[in-house]
Protein backbone atom coordinates (compact mmCIF):
# COMPACT_ATOMS: atom_id res chain seq x y z
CA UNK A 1 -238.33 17.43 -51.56
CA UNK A 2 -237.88 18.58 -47.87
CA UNK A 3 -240.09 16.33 -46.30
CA UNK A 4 -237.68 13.96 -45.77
CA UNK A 5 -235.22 14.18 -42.86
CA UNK A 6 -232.69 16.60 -42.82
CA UNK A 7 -229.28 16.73 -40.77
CA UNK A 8 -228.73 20.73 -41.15
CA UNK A 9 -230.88 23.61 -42.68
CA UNK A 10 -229.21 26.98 -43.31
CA UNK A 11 -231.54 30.34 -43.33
CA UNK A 12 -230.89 34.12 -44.16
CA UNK A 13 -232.44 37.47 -44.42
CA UNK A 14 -235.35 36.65 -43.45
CA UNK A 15 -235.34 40.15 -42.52
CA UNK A 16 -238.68 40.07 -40.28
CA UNK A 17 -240.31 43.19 -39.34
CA UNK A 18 -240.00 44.96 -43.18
CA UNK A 19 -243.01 44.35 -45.67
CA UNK A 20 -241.06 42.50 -48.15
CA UNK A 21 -240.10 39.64 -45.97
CA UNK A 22 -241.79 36.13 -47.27
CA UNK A 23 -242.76 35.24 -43.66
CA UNK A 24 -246.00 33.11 -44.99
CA UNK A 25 -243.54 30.74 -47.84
CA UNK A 26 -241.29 30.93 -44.86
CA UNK A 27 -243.37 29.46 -42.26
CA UNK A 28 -244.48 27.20 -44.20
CA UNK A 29 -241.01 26.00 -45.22
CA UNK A 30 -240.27 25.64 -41.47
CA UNK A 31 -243.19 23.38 -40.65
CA UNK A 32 -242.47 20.76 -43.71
CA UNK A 33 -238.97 20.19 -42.14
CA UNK A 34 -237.47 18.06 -39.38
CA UNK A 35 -233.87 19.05 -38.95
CA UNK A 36 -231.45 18.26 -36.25
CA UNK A 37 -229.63 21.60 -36.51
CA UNK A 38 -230.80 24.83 -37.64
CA UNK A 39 -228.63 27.71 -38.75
CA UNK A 40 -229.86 31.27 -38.54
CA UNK A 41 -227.17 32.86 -40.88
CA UNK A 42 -228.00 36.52 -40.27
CA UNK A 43 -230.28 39.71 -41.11
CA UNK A 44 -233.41 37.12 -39.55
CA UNK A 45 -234.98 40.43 -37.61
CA UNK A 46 -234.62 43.68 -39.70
CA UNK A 47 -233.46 45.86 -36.62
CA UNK A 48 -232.62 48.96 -38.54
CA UNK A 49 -235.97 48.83 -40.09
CA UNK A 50 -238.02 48.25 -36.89
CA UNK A 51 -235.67 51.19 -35.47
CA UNK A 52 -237.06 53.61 -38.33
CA UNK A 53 -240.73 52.00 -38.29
CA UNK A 54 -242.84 49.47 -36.43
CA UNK A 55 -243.90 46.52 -38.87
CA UNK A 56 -244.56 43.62 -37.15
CA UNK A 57 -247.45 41.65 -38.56
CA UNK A 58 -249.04 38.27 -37.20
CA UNK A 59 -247.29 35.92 -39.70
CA UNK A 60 -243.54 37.88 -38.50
CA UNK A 61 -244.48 36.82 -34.94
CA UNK A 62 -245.70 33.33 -35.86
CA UNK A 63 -241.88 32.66 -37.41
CA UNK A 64 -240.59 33.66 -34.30
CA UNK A 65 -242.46 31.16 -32.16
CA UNK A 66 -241.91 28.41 -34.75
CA UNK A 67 -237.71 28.52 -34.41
CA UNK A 68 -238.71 28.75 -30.71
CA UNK A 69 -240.46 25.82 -30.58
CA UNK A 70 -237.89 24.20 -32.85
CA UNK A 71 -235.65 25.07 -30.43
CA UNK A 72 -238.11 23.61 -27.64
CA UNK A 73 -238.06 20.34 -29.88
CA UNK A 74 -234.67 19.30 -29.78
CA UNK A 75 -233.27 21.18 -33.10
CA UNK A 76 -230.08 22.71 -32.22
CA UNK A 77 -230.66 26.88 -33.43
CA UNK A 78 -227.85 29.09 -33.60
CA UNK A 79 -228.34 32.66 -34.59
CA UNK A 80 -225.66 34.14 -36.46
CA UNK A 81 -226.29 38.03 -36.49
CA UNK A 82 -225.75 39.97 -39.72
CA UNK A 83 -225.54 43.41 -40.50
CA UNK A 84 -229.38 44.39 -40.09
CA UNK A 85 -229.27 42.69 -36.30
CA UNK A 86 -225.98 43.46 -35.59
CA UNK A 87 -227.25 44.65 -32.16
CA UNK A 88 -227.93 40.85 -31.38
CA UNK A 89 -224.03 40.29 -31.43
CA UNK A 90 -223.48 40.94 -28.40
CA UNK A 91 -225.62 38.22 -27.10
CA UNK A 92 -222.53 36.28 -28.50
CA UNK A 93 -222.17 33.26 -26.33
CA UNK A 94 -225.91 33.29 -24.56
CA UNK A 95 -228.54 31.55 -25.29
CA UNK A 96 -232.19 33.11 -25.39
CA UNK A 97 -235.14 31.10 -25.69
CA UNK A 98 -233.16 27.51 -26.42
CA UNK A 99 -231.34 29.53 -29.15
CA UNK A 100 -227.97 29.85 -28.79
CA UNK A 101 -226.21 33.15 -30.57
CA UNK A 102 -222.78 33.02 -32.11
CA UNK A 103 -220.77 35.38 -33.90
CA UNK A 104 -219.75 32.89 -36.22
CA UNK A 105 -219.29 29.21 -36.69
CA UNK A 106 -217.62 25.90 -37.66
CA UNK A 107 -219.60 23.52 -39.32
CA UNK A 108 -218.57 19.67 -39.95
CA UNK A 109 -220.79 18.27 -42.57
CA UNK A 110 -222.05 15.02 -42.64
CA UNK A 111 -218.71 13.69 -44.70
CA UNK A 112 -216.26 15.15 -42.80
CA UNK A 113 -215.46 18.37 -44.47
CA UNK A 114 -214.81 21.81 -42.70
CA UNK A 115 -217.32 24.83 -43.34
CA UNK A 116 -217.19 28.09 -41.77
CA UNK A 117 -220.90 29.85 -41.46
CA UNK A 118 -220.86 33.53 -41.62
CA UNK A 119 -223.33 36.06 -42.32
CA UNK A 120 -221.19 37.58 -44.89
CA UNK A 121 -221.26 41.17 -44.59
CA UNK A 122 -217.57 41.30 -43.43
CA UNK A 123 -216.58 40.75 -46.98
CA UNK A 124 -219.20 43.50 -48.64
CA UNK A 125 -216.26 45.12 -50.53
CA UNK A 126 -218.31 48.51 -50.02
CA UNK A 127 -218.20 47.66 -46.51
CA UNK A 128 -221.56 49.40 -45.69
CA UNK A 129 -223.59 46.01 -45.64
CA UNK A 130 -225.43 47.28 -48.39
CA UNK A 131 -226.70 45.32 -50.88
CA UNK A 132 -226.09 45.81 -54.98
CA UNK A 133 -229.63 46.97 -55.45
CA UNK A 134 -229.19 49.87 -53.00
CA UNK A 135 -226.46 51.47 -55.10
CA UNK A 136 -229.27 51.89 -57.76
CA UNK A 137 -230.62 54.52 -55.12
CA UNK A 138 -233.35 54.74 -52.86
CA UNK A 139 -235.87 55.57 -55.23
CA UNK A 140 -234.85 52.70 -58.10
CA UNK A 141 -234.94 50.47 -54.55
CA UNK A 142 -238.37 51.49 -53.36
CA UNK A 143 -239.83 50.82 -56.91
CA UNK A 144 -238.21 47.69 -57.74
CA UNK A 145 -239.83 46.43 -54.02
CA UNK A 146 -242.88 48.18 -54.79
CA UNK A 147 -243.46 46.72 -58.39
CA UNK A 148 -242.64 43.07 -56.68
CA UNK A 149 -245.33 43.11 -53.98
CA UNK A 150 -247.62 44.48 -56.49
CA UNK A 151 -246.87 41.87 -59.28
CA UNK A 152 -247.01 38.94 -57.05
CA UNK A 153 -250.13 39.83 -55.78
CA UNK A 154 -251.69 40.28 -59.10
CA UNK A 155 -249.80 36.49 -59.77
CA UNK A 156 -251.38 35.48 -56.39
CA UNK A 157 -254.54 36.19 -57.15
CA UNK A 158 -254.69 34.78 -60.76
CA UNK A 159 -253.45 31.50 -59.10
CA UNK A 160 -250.01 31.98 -61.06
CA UNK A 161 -246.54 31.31 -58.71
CA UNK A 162 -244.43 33.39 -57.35
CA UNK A 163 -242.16 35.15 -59.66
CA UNK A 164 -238.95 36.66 -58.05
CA UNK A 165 -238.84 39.85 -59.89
CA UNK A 166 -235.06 41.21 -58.39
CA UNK A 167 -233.45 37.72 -59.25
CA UNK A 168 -234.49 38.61 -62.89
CA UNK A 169 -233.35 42.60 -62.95
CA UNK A 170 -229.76 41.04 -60.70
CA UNK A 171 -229.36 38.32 -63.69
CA UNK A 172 -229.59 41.17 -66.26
CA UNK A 173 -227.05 43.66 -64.76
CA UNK A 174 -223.49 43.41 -65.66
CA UNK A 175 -222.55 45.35 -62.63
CA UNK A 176 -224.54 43.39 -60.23
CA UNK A 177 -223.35 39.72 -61.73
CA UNK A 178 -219.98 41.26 -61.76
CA UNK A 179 -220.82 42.35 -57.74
CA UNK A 180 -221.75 38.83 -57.12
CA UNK A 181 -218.78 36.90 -58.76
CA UNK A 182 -216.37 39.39 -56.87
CA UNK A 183 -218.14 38.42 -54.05
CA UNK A 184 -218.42 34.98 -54.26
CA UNK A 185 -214.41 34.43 -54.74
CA UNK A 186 -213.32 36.77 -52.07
CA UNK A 187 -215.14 34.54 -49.39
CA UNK A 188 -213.86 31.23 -50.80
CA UNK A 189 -210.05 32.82 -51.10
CA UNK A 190 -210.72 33.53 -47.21
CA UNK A 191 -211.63 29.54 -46.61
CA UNK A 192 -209.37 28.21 -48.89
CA UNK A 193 -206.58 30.78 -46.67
CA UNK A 194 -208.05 29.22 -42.95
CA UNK A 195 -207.82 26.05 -44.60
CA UNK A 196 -212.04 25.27 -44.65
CA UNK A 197 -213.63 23.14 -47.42
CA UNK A 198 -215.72 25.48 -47.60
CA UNK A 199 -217.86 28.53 -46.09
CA UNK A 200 -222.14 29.22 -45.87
CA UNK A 201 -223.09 32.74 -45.74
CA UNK A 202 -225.80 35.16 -46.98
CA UNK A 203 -225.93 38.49 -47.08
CA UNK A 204 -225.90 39.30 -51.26
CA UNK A 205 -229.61 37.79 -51.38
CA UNK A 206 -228.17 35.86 -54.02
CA UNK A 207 -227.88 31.80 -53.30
CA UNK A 208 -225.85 29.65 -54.90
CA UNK A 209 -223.44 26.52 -55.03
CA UNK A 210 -220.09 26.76 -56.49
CA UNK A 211 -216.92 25.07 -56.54
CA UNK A 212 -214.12 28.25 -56.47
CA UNK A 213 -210.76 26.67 -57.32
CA UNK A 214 -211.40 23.38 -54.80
CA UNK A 215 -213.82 25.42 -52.13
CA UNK A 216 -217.29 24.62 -51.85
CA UNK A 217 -219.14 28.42 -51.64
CA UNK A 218 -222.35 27.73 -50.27
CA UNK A 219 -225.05 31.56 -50.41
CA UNK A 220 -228.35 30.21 -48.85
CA UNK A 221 -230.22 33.34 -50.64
CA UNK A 222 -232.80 35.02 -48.84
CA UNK A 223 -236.32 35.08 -47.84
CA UNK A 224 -237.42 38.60 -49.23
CA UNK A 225 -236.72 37.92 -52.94
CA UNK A 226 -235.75 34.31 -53.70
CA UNK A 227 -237.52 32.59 -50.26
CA UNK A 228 -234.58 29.91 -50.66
CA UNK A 229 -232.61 27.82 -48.02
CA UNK A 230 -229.44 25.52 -48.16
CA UNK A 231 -230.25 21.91 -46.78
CA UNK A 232 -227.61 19.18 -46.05
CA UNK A 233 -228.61 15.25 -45.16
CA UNK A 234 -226.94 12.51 -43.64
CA UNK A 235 -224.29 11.74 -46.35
CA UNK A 236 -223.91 15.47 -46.95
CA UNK A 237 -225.59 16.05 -50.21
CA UNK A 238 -226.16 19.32 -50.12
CA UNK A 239 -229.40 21.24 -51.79
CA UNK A 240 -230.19 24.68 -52.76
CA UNK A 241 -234.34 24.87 -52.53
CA UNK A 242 -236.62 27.39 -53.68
CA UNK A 243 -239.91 27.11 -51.41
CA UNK A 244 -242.98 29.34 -52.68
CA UNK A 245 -245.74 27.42 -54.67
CA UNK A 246 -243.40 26.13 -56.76
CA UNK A 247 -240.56 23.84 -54.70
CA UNK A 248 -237.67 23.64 -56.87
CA UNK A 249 -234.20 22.17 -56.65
CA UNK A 250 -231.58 25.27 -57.79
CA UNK A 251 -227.89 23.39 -56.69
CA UNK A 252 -227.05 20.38 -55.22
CA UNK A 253 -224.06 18.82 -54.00
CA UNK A 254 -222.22 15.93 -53.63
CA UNK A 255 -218.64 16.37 -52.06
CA UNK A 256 -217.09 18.83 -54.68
CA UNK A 257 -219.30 17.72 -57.60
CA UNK A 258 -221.83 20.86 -58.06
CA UNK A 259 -224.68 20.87 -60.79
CA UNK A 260 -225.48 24.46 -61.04
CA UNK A 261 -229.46 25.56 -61.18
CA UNK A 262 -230.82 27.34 -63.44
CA UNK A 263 -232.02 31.12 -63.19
CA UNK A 264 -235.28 30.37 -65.46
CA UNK A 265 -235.84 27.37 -63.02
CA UNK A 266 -236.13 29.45 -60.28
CA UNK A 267 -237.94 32.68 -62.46
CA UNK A 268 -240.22 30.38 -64.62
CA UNK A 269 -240.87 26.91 -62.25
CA UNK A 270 -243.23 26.08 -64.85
CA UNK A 271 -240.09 25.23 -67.54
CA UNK A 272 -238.77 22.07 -68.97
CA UNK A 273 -236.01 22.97 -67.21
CA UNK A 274 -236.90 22.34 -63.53
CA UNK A 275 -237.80 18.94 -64.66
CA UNK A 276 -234.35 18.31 -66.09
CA UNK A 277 -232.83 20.18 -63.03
CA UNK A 278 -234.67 17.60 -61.10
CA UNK A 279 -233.84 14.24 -62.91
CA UNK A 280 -230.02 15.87 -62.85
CA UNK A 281 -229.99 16.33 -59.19
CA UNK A 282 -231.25 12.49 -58.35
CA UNK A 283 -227.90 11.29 -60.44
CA UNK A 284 -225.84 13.01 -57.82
CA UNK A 285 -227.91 11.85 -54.93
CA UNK A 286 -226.36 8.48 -53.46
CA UNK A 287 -228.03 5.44 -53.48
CA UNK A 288 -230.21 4.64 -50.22
């Protein structure tokens, strides 16, 4: 699915250095593509966490030197801080290793159309850069996290796929949907108000594809719960991808024609539905 050739991939937090962070689905991910530019949408290195404790295991460091020697390779990288690296923001304008860091950016897809790429913290109606699940309190947090990392490996081990717990608990939580869909049209009303097509964030660890009233709102998810990134080609069909053992379409894109993915598709790859998904996503793609 992302073997072929890409024109732009869009990642968020990644959040390297904490214990929940996919690095390994991750890595691989980043050695199956060939991209010509590479946005780093935010919250890549957990800062805050390294600040409070030192987690920094072999596969963290190995995702490092792969965007390096992306970077090395002729990809164009440009880091985007969020609200977990914020310190990085004031690199704003440097580049460091071949990456170059920006505060924010425009992006011209493939067809023409106008994106702005945020992180997407500065429109956290909270404003904290929290996430939903940390309202539920530390403790409800830690468990949730805990129970994950503990179920997976038990999945691991039994040869069953990954299963993203929180993407389960999020689609079960009237307050948290209603979180997201507040969410989700406050950052379109800002593109449709700068006149964008659309605008690619993170941020919510929730990734998605939607056309808001004419503006294409484009969530790349996350690589701690979902392990998903947005990918755009050379005619600008754009695709929301799941990457564990299971590699699964969620959204795709054609101009302002969306088709949706499916929760259970990403929860259950094993489903009818991901083969449907599938065969619904080739009758968007254009013909070679």
């Amino acid at each position: 699915m992302a073997s072929r050739p890409l024109r732009t991939v869009f990642l968020s937090d990644v959040h390297l250095g904490t214990p929940d962070c996919k690095a390994e689905y991750l890595l691989d991910f980043l050695r199956h593509i060939r991209c010509r530019q590479l946005y780093l949408v935010g919250d890549i290195i957990d800062l805050e966490a390294l600040d409070e404790h030192l987690y920094w295991p072999a596969t963290h460091a190995a995702v490092v030197g792969q965007l390096l020697r992306m970077a090395r390779a002729g990809t164009e990288v440009i880091y985007i801080p969020g609200n977990h690296d914020a310190a990085m923001r004031r690199f704003a304008g440097r580049r460091i290793g071949g990456i170059r860091i920006m505060r924010n950016a425009v992006h011209i897809g493939a067809d023409g159309r106008r994106f702005r790429v945020s992180h997407g913290d500065e429109f956290d109606p909270h404003h904290g850069g929290k996430r939903w699940l940390y309202r539920l309190g530390d403790t409800s947090q830690q468990l949730i996290c805990w129970a994950k990392r503990r179920l997976n490996r038990w999945r691991r081990r039994h040869a069953l796929p990954y299963l993203p717990l929180t993407i389960i608990i999020k689609s079960r939580i009237a307050r948290a949907l209603a979180y997201i869909q507040q969410y989700e049209h406050m950052v379109a009303a800002r593109a449709r108000g700068q006149g964008f097509d659309g605008h690619i964030c993170g941020h919510i660890h929730f990734g998605g594809i939607r056309n808001i009233d004419g503006v294409l709102y484009c969530n790349d998810g996350d690589w701690v719960e979902h392990c998903t990134a947005l990918t755009e080609d050379d005619t600008g069909y754009m695709e929301l991808l799941h990457w564990t053992e299971q590699r699964t379409c969620l959204a795709n894109a054609l101009g302002n024609r969306v088709q949706p993915g499916m929760v259970a598709a990403l929860a259950f790859g094993t489903l009818p539905a991901v083969a449907s998904l599938q065969q619904d996503a080739a009758t968007l793609r254009p013909a070679a």
